[in-house]
N, C-alpha and C. Protein backbone atom coordinates (compact mmCIF):
# COMPACT_ATOMS: atom_id res chain seq x y z
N UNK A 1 29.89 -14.96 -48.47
CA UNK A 1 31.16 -14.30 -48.32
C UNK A 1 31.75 -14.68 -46.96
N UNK A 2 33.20 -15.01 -46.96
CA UNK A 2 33.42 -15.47 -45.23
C UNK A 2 34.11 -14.48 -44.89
N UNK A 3 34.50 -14.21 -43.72
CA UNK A 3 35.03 -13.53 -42.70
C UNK A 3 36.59 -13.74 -42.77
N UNK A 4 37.37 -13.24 -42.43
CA UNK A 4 38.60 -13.43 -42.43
C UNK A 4 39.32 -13.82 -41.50
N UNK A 5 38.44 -13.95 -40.41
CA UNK A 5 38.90 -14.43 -39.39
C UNK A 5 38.20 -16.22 -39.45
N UNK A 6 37.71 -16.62 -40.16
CA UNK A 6 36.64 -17.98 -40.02
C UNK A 6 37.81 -18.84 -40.05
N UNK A 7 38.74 -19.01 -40.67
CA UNK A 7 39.73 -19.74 -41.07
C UNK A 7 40.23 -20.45 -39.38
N UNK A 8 40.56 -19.38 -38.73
CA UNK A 8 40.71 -19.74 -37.48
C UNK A 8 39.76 -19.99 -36.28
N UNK A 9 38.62 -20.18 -36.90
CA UNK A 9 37.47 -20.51 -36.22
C UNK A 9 37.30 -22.26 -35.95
N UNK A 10 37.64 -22.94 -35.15
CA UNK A 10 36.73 -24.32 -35.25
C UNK A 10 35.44 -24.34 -35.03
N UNK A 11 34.65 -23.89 -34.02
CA UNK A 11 33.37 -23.68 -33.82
C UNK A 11 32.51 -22.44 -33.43
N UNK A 12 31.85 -22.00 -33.35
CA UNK A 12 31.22 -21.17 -33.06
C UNK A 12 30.15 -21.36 -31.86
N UNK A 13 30.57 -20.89 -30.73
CA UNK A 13 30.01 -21.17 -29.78
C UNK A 13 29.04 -20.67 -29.24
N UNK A 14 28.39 -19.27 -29.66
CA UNK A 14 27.21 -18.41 -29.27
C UNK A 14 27.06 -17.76 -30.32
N UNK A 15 25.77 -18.27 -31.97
CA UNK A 15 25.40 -17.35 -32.58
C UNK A 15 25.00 -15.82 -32.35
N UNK A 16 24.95 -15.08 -33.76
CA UNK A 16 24.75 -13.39 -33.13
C UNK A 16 23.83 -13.47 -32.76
N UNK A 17 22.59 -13.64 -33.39
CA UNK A 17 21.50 -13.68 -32.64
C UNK A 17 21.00 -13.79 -31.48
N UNK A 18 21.40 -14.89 -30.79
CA UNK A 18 21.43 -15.28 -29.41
C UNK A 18 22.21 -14.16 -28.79
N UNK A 19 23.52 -13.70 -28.96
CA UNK A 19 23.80 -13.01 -28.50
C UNK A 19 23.52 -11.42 -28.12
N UNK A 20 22.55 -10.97 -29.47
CA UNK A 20 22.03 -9.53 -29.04
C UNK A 20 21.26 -9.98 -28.32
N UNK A 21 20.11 -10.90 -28.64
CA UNK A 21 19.04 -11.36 -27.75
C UNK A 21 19.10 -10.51 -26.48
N UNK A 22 20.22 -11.29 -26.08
CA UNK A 22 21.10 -11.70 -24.17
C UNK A 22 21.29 -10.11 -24.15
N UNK A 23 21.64 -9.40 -24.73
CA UNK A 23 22.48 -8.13 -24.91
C UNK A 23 21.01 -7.22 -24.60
N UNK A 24 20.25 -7.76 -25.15
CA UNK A 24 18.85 -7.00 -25.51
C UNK A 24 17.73 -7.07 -24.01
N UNK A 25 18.07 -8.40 -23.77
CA UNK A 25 17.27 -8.81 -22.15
C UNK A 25 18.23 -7.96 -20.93
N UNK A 26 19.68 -7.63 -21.57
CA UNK A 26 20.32 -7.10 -20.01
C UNK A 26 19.86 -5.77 -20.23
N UNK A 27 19.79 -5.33 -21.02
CA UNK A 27 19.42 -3.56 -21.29
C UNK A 27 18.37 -2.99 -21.00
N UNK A 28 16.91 -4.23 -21.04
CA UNK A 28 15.72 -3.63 -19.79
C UNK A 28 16.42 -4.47 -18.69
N UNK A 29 17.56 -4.90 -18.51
CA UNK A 29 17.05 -5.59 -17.23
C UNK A 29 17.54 -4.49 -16.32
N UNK A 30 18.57 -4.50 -17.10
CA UNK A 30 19.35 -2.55 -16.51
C UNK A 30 18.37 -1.64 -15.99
N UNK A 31 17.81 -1.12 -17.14
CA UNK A 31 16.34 -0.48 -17.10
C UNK A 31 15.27 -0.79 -16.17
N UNK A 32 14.98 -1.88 -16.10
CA UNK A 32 13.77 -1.60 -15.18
C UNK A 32 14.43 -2.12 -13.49
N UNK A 33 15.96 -1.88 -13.00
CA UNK A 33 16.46 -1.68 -11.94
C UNK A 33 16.88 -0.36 -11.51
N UNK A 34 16.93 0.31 -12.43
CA UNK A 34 17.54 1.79 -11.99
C UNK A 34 16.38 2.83 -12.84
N UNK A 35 15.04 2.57 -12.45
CA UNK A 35 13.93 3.28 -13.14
C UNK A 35 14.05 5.07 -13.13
N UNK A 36 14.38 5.30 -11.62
CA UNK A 36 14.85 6.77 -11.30
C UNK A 36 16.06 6.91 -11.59
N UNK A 37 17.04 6.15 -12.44
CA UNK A 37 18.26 6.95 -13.02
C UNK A 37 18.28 7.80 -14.26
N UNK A 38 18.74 8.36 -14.42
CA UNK A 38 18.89 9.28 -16.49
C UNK A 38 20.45 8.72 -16.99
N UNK A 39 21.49 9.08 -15.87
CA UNK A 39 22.31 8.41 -16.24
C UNK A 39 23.57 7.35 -15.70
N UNK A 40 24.16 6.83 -16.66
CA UNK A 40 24.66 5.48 -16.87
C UNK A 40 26.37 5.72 -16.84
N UNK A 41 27.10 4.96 -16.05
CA UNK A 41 28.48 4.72 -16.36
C UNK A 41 28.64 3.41 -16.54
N UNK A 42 29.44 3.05 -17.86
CA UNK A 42 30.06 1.93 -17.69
C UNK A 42 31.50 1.77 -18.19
N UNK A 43 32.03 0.91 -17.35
CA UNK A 43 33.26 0.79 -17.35
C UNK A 43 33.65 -0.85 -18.21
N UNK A 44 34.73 0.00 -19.00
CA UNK A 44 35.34 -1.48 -20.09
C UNK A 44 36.24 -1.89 -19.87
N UNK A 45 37.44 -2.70 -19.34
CA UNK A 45 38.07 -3.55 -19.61
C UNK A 45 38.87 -4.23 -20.93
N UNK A 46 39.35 -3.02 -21.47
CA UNK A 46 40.13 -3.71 -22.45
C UNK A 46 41.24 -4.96 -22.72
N UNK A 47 40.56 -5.46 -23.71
CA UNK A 47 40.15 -4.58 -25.18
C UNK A 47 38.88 -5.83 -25.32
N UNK A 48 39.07 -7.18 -24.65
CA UNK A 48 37.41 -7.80 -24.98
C UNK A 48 36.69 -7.26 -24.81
N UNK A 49 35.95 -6.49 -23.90
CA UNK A 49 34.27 -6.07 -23.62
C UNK A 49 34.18 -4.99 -24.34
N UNK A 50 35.26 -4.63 -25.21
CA UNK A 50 34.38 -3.10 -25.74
C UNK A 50 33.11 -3.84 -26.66
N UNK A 51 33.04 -4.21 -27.45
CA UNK A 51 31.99 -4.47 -28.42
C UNK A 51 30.73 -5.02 -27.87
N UNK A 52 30.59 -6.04 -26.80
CA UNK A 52 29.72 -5.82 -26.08
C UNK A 52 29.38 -4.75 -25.42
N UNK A 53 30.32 -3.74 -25.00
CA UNK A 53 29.35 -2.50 -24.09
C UNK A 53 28.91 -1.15 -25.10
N UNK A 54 29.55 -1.58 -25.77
CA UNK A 54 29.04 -0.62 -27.01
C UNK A 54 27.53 -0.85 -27.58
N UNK A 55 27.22 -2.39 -27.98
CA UNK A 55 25.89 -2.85 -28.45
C UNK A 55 25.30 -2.70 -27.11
N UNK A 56 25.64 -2.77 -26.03
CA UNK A 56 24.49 -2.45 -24.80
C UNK A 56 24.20 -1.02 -24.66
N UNK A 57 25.48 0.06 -25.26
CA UNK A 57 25.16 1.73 -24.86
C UNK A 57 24.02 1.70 -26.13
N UNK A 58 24.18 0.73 -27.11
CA UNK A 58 23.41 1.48 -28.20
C UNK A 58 21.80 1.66 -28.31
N UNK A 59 21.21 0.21 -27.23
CA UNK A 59 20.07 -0.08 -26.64
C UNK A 59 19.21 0.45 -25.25
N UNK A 60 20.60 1.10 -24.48
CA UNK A 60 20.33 2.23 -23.34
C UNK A 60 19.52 2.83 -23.55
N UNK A 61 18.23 3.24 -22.52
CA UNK A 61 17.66 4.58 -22.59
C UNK A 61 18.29 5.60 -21.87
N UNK A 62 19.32 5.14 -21.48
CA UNK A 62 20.11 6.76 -20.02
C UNK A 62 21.14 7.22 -21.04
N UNK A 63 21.70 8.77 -20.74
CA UNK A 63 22.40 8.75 -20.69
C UNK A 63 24.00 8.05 -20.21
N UNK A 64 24.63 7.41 -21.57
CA UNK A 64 25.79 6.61 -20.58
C UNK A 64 27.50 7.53 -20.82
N UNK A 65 28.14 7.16 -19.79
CA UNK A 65 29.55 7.71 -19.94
C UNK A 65 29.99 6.46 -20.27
N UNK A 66 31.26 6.71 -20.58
CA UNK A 66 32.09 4.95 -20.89
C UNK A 66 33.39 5.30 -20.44
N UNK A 67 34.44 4.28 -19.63
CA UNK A 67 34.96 4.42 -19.12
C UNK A 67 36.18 3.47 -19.67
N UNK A 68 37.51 3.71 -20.50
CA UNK A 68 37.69 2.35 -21.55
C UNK A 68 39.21 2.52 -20.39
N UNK A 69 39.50 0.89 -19.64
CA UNK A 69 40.22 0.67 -18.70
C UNK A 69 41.02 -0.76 -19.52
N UNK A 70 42.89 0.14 -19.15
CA UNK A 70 43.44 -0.95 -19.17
C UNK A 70 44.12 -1.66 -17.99
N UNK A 71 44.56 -2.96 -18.15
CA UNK A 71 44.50 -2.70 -16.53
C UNK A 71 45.95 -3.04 -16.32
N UNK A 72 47.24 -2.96 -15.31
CA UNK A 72 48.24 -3.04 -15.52
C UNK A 72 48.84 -4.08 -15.66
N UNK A 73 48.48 -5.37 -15.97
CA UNK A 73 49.31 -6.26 -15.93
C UNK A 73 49.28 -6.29 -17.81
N UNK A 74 48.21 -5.54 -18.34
CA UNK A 74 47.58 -5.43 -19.74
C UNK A 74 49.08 -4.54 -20.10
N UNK A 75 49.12 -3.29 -19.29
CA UNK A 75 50.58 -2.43 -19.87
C UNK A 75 51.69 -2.60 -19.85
N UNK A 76 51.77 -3.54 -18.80
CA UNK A 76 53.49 -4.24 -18.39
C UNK A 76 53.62 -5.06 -19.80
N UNK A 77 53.21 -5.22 -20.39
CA UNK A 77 53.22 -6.38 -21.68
C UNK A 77 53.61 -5.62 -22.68
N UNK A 78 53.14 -4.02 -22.88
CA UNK A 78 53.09 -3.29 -23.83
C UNK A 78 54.88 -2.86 -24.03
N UNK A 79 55.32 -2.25 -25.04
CA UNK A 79 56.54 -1.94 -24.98
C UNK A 79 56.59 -0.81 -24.51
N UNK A 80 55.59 -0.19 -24.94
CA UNK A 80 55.48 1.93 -24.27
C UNK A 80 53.94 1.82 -23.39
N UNK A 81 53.69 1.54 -22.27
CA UNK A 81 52.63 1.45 -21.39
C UNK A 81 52.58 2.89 -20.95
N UNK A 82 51.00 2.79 -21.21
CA UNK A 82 50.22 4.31 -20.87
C UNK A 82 49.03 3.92 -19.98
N UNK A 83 48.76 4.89 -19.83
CA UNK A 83 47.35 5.05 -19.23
C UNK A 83 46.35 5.17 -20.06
N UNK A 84 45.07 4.55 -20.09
CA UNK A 84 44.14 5.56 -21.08
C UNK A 84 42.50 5.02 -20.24
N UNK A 85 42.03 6.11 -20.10
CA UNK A 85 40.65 6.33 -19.62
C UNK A 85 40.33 7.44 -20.59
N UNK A 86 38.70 7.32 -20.91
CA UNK A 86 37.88 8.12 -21.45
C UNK A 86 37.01 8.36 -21.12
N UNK A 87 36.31 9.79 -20.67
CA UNK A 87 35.11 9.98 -20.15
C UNK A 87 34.53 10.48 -21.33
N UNK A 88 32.90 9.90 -21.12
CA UNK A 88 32.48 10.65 -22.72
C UNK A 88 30.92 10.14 -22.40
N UNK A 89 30.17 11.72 -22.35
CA UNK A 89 28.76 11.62 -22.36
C UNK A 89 28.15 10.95 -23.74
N UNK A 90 26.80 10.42 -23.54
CA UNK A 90 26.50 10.47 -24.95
C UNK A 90 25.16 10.87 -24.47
């Protein structure tokens, strides 16, 4: 079954695999640097890094907040520019 986006794909430059892998090595690497923490903020950069920091909260052992940042040159573009931050335990 293909994707709907493949069409506009020429190559594929980092299988998934490889990529949780990487996703999977930063999440102890996180871990075994902040041994005395419980919890975690991270801050996103919209709208690329959400899906990466999402598969990294999902592998966390801390508590994480997430912090979803646009940044203004992102809202000057928009026709109705807002603000939006989210704080949110999990």
């Amino acid at each position: 079954m293909s994707l709907p986006y493949e069409k506009y794909l020429q190559e594929i430059l980092i299988d998934s695999e490889t990529l949780q892998a990487r996703i999977r090595e930063l999440g102890r690497q996180i871990s075994d640097e902040y041994t005395d923490e419980q919890d975690l903020l991270l801050i996103c950069v919209l709208k690329g890094g959400v899906m990466f920091l999402t598969d990294l909260m999902r592998i966390s052992r801390f508590r994480t907040a997430l912090i979803l940042w646009r940044s203004p040159a992102m809202a000057a573009a928009l026709v109705s520019p807002r603000a939006e931050s989210e704080l949110t335990w999990t």
